[in-house]
C-alpha atoms as a PDB file:
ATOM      1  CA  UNK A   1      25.245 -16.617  -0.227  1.00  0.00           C
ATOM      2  CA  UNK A   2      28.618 -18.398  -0.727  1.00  0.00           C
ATOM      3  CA  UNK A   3      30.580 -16.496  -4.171  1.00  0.00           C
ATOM      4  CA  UNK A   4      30.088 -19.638  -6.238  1.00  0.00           C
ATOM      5  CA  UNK A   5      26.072 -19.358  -5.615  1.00  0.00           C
ATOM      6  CA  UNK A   6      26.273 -15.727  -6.402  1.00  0.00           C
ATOM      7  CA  UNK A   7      28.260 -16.750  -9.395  1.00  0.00           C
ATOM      8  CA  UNK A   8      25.772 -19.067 -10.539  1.00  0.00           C
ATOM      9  CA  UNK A   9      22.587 -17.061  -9.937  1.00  0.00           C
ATOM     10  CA  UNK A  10      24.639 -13.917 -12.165  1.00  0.00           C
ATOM     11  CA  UNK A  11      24.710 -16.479 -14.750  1.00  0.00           C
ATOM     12  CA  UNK A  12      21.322 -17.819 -14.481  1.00  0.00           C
ATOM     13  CA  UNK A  13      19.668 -14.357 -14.438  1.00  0.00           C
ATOM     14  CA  UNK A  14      22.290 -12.607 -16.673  1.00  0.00           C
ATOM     15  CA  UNK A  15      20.881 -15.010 -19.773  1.00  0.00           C
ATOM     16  CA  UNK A  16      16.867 -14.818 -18.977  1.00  0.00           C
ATOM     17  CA  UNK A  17      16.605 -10.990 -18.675  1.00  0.00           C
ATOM     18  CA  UNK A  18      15.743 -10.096 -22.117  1.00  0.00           C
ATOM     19  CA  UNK A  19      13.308 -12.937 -22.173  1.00  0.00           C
ATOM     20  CA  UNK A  20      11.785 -11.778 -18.991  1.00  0.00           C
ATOM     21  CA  UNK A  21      11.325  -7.758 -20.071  1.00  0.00           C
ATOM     22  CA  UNK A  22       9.612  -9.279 -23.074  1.00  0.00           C
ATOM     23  CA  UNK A  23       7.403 -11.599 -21.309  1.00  0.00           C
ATOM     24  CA  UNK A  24       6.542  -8.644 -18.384  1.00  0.00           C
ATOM     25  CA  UNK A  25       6.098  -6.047 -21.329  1.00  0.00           C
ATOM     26  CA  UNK A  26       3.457  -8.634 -22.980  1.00  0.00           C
ATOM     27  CA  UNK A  27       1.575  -8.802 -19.492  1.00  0.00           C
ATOM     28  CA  UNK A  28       1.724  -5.185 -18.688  1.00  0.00           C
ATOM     29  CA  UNK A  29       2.072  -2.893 -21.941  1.00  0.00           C
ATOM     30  CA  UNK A  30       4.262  -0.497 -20.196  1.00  0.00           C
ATOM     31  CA  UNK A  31       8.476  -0.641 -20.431  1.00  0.00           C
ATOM     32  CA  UNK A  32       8.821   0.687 -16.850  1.00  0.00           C
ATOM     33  CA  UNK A  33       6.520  -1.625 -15.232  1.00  0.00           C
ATOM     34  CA  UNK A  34       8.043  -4.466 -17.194  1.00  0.00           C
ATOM     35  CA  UNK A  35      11.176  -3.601 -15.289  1.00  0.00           C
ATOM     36  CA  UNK A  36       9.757  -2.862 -12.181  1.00  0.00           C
ATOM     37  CA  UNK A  37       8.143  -6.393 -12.472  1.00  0.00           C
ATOM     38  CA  UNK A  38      11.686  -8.491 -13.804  1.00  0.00           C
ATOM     39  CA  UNK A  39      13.267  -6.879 -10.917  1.00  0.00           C
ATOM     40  CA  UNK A  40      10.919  -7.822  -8.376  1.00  0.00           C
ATOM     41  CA  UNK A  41      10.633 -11.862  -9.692  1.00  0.00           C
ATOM     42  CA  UNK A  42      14.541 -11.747 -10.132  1.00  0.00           C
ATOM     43  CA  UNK A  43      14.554 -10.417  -5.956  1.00  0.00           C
ATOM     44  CA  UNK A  44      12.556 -13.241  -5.122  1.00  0.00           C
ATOM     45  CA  UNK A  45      14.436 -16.128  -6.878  1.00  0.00           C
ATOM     46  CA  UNK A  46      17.607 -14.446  -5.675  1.00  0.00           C
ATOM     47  CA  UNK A  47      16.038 -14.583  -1.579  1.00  0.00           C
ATOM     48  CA  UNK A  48      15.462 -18.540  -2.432  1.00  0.00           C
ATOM     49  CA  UNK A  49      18.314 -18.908  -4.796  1.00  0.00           C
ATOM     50  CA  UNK A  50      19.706 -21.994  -2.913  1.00  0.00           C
ATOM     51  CA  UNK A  51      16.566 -24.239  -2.968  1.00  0.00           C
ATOM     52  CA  UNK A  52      15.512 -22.963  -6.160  1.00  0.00           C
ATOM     53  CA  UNK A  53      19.150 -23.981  -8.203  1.00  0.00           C
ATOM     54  CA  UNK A  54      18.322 -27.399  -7.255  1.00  0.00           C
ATOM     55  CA  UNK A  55      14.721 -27.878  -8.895  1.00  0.00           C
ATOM     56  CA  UNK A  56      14.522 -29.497 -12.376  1.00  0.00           C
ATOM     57  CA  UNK A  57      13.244 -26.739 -13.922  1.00  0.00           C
ATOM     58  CA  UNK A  58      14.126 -23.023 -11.895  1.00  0.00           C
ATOM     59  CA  UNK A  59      13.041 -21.348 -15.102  1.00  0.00           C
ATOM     60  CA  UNK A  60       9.576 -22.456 -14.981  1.00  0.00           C
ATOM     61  CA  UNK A  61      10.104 -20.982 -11.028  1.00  0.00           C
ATOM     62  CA  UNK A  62      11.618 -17.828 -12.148  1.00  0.00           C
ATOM     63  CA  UNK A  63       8.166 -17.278 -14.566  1.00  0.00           C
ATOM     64  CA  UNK A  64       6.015 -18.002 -12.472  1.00  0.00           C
ATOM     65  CA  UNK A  65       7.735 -15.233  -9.948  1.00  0.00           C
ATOM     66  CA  UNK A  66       7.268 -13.049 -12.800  1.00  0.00           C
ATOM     67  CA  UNK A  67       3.214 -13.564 -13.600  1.00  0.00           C
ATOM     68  CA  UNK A  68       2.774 -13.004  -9.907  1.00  0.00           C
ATOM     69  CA  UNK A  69       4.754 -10.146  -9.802  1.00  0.00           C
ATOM     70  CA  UNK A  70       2.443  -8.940 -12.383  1.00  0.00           C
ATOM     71  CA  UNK A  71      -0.872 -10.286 -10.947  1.00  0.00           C
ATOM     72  CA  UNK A  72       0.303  -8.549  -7.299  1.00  0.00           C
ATOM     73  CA  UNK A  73       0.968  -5.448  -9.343  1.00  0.00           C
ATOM     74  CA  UNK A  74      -2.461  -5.272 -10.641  1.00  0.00           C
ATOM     75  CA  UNK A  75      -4.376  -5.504  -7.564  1.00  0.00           C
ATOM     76  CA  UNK A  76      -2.597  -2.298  -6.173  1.00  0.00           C
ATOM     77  CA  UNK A  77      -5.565   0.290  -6.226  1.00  0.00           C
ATOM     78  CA  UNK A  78      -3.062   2.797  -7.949  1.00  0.00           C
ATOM     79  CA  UNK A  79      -3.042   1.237 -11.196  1.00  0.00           C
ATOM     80  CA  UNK A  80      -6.946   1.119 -10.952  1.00  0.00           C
ATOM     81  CA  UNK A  81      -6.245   5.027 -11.628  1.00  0.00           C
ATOM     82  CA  UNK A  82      -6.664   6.711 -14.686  1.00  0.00           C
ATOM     83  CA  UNK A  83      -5.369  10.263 -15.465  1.00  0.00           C
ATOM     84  CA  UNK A  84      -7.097  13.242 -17.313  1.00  0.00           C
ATOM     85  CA  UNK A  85      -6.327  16.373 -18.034  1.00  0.00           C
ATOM     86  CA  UNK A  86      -9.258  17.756 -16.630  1.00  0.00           C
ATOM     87  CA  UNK A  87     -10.876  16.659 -13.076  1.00  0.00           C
ATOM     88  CA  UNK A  88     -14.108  15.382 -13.547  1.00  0.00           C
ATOM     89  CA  UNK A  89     -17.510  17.873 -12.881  1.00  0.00           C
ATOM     90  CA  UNK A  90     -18.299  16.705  -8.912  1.00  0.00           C
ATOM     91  CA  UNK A  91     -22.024  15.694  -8.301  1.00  0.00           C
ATOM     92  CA  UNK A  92     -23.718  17.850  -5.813  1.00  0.00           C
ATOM     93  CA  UNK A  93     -26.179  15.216  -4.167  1.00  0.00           C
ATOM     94  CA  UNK A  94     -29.683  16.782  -3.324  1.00  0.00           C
ATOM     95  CA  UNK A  95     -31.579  16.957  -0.567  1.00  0.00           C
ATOM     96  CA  UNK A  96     -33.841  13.984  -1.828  1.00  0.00           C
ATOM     97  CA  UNK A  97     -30.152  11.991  -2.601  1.00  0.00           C
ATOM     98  CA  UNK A  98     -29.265  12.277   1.467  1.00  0.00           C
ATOM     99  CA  UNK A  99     -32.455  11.549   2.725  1.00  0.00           C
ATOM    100  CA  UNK A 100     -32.569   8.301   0.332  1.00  0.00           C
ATOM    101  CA  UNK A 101     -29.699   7.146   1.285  1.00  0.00           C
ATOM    102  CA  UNK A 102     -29.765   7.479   4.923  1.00  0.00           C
ATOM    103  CA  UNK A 103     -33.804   6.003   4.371  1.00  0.00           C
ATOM    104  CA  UNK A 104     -31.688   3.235   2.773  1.00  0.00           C
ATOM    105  CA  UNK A 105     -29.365   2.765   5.773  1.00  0.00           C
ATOM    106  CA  UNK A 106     -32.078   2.858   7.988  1.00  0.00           C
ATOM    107  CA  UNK A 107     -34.025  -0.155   6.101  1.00  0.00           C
ATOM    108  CA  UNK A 108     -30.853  -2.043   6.072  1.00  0.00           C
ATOM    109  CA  UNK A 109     -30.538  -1.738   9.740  1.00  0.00           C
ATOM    110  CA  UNK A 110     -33.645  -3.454   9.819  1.00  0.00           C
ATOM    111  CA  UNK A 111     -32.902  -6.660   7.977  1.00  0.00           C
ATOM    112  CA  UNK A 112     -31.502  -9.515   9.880  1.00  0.00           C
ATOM    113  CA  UNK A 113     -27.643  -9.644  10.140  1.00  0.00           C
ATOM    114  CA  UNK A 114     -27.323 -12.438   7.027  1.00  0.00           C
ATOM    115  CA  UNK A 115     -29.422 -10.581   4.866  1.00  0.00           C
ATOM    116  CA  UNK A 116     -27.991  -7.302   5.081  1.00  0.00           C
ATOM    117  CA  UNK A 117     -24.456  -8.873   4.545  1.00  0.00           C
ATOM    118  CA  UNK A 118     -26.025 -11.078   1.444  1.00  0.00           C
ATOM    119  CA  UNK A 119     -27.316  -7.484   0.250  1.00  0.00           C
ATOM    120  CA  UNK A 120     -24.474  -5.363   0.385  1.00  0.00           C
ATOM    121  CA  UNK A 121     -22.288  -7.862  -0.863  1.00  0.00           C
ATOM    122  CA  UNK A 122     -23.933  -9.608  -4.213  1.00  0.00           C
ATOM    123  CA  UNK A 123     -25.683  -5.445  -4.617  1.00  0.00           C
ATOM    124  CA  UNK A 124     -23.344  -2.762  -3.659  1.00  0.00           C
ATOM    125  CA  UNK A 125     -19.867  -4.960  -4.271  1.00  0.00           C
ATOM    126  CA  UNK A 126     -21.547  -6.585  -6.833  1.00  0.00           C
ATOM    127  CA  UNK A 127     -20.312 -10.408  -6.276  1.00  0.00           C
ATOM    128  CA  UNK A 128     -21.538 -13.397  -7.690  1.00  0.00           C
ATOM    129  CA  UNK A 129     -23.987 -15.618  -5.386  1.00  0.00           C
ATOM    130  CA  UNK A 130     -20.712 -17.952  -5.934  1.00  0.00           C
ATOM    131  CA  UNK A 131     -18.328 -15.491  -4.457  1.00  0.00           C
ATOM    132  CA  UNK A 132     -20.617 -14.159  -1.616  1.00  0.00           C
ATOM    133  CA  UNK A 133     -21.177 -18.018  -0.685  1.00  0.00           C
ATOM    134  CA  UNK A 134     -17.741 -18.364  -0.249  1.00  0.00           C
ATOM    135  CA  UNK A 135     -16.970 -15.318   1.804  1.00  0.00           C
ATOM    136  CA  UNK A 136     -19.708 -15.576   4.268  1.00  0.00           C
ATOM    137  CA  UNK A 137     -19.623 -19.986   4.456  1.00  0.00           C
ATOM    138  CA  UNK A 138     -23.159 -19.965   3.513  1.00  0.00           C
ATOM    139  CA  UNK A 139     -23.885 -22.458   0.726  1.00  0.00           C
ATOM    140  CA  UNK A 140     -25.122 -21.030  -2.449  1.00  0.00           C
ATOM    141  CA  UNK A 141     -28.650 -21.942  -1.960  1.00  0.00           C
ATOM    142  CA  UNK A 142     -28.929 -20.159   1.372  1.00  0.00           C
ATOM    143  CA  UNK A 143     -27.515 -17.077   0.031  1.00  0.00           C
ATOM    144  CA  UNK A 144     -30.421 -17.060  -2.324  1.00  0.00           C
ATOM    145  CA  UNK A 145     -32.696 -17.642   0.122  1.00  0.00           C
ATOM    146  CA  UNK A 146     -31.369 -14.744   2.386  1.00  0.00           C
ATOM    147  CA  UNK A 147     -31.051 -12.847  -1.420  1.00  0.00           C
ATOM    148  CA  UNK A 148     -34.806 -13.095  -1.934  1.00  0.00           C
ATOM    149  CA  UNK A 149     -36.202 -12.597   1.557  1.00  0.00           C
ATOM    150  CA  UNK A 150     -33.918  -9.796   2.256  1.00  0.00           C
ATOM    151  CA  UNK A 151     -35.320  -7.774  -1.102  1.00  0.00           C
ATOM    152  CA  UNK A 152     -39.214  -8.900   0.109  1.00  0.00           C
ATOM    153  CA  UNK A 153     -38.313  -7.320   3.424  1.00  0.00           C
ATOM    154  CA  UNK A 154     -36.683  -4.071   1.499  1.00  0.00           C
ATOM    155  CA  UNK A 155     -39.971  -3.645  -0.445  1.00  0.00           C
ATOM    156  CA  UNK A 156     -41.791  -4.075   2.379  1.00  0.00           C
ATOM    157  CA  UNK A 157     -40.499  -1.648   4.515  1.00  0.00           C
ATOM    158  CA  UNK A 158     -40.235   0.876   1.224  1.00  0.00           C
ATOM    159  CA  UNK A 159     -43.498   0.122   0.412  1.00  0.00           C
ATOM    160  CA  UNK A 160     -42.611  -1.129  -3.101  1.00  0.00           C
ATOM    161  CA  UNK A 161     -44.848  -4.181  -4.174  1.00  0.00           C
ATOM    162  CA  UNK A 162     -43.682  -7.527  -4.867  1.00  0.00           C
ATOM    163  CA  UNK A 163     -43.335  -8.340  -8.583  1.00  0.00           C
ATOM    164  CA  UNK A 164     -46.093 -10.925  -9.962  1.00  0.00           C
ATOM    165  CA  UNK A 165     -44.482 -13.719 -12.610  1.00  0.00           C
ATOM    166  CA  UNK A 166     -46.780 -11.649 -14.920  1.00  0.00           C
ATOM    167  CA  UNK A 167     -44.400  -8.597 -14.150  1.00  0.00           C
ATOM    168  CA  UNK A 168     -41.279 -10.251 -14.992  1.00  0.00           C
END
């Protein structure tokens, strides 16, 4: 960058800062994440500084850099982390636990491709029939469909019988 950009940019920055902690604090809760998060919005505008200075509004930019700071920030599985003092008591599965789940696995294996995916995903990673649409390309109806025959097929091969209307 040419000395009157860096100028310029010093300037710009040097007058937003103590709006910017405040705004990152609000999102966050936590002074040193706040920080962490002004200096990595302030990197980016500074990488893009020269296309940025010309836009009618490079504040609007520079907050926006900032709330996806943040929202990058949150997805990192470390902040998903919460510490204790103590470690939690570890759960000794039983025998019945393994052979359930591997009985499990071994029904699953049975179930067409589709339905096994349709499973997993809207059961174990608990998605929406929305989301699980849109990661497999299926439309929303067809993951039902694959939804219900895939649980039919489960009871079947558990030995589980289907629900009656008067069940439900």
């Amino acid at each position: 960058m040419r000395d009157r950009d860096d100028t310029e940019f010093r300037e710009f920055v040097s007058s937003r800062i103590p709006g910017l902690r405040r705004s990152a604090y609000l999102l966050c809760g936590d002074v040193h994440t706040a920080d962490d998060l002004v200096s990595i919005a302030v990197g980016k505008v500074y990488r893009h500084w020269r296309r940025i200075q010309r836009l009618e509004h490079p504040d609007a930019y520079l907050r926006r850099m900032l709330l996806t700071a943040w929202l990058d920030e949150r997805r990192r599985p470390w902040r998903r982390e919460q510490p204790t003092d103590a470690p939690p008591e570890r759960a000794h599965p039983g025998e019945r636990d393994v052979t359930e789940r591997l009985s499990l696995l071994g029904h699953l294996d049975r179930l067409t491709g589709r339905q096994r995916a349709v499973l997993v995903l809207r059961f174990f990673d608990d998605l929406s029939v929305e989301q699980t649409a849109d990661l497999l390309r299926l439309s929303t109806g067809t993951v039902k469909t694959h939804t219900a025959r895939g649980l039919a097929a489960l009871r079947d091969l558990i030995g589980v019988p289907a629900l009656t209307k008067d069940q439900t």
